[in-house]
Protein backbone atom coordinates (compact mmCIF):
# COMPACT_ATOMS: atom_id res chain seq x y z
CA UNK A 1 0.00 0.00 0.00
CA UNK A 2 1.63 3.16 -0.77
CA UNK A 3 1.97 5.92 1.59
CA UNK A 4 -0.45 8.24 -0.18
CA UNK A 5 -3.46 5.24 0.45
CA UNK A 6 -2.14 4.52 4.12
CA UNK A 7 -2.61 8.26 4.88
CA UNK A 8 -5.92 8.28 3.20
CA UNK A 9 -7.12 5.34 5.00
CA UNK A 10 -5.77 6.88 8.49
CA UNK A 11 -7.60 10.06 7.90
CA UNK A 12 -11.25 7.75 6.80
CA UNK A 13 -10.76 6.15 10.13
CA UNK A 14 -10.11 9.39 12.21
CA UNK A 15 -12.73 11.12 10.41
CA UNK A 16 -15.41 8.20 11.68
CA UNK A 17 -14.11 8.23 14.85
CA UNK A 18 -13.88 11.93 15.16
CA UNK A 19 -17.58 12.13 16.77
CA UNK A 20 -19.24 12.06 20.29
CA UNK A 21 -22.33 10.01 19.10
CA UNK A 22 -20.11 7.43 17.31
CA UNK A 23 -17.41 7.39 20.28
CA UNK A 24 -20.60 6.87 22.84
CA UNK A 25 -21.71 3.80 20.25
CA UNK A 26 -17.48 2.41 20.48
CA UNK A 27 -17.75 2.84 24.03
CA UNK A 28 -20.72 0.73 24.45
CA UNK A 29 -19.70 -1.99 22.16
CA UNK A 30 -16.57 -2.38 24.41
CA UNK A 31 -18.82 -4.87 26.75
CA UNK A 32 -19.23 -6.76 23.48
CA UNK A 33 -21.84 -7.21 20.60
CA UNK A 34 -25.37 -5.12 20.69
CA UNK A 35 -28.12 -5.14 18.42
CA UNK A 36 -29.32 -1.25 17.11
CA UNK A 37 -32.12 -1.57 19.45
CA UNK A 38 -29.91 -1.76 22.85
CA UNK A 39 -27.39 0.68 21.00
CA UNK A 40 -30.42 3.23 20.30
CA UNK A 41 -31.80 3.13 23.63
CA UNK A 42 -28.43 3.40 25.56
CA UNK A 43 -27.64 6.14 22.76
CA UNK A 44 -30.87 8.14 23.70
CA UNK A 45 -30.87 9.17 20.34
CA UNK A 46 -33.43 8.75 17.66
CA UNK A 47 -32.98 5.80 15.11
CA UNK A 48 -32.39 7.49 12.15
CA UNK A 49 -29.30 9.07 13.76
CA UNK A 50 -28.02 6.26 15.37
CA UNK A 51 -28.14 4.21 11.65
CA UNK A 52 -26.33 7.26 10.18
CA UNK A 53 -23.22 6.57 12.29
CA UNK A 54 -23.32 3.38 12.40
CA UNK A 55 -23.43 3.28 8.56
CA UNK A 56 -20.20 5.67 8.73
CA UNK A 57 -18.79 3.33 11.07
CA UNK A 58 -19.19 0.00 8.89
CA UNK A 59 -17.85 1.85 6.06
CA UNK A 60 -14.58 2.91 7.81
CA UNK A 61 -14.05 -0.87 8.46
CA UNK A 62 -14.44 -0.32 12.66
CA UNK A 63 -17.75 -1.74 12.67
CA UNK A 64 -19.07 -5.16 11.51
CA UNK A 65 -22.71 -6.51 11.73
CA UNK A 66 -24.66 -9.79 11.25
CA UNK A 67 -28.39 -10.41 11.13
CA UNK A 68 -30.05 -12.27 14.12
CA UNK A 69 -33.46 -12.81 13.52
CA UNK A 70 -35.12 -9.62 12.83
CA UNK A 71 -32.19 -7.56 14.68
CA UNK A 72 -29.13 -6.32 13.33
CA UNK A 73 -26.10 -6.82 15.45
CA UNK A 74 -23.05 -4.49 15.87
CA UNK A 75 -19.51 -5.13 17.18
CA UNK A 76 -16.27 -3.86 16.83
CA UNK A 77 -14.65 -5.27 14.08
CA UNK A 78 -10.71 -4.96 15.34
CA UNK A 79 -10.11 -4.31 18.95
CA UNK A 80 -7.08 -2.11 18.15
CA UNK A 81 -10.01 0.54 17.88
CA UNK A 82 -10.39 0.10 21.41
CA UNK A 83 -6.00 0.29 22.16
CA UNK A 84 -6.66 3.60 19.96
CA UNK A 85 -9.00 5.13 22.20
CA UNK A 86 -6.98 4.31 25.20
CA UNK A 87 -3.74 5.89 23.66
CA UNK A 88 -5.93 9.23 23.29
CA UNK A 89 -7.47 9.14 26.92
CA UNK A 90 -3.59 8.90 28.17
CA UNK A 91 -2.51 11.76 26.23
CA UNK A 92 -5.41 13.40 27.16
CA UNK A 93 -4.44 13.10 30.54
CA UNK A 94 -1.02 14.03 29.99
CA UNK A 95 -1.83 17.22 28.38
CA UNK A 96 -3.85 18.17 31.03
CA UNK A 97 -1.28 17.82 33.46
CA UNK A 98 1.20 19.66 31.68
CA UNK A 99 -1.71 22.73 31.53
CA UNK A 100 -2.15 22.60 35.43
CA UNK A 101 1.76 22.30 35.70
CA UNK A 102 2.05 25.23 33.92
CA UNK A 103 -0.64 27.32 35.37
CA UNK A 104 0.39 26.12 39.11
CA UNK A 105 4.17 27.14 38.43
CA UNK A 106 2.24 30.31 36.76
CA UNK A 107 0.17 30.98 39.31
CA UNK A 108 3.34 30.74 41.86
CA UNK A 109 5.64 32.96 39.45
CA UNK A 110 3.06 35.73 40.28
CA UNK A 111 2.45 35.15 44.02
CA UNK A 112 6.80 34.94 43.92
CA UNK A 113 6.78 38.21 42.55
CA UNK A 114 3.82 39.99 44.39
CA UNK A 115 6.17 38.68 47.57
CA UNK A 116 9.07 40.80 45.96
CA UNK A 117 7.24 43.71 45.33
CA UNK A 118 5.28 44.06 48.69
């Protein structure tokens, strides 16, 4: 695969992640499989919505279904998806700390030089 398609294909998977709704839908289908009834109703948001994303989700490739019955069950087709998300909740985390580090030793550079001053 060239590097042009790899990028491509990196951006078509960011892009489908790169939403609350469909991150709240990824989240749920950590615990394992769910049919669009249990995913709309845990959702709280109407069907139409919740068959958009998941139809932008099966076309990235991070979703996979299979009939049951009358229902239509969801998973997660490759649970590197789910080592993804983790990787972005630690940085998260460590950019956050690195904003209240630097507002603490802020916050201390001005009560330093108020000290000085008085």
């Amino acid at each position: 695969m060239s590097n042009e398609k790899m990028m491509m294909n990196k951006v078509e998977v960011l892009k489908a992640l790169a939403h609350p709704t469909r991150l709240k839908i990824i989240e749920m289908l950590k615990e394992g499989e769910r049919c669009v009834c249990e995913i709309n109703v845990l959702a709280d948001i109407e069907q139409s919505n919740i068959s958009q994303h998941l139809a932008i989700l099966r076309k990235a490739d991070i979703l996979t279904s299979r009939k049951d019955g009358s229902k239509v069950i969801y998973r997660v087709k490759y649970d590197e998806i789910f080592q993804i998300l983790k990787i972005l909740e630690d940085l998260i985390s460590v950019q956050l700390k690195a904003q209240i580090d630097f507002y603490k030793e802020y916050k201390q550079k001005q009560y330093s030089k108020a000290i000085r001053s008085a």
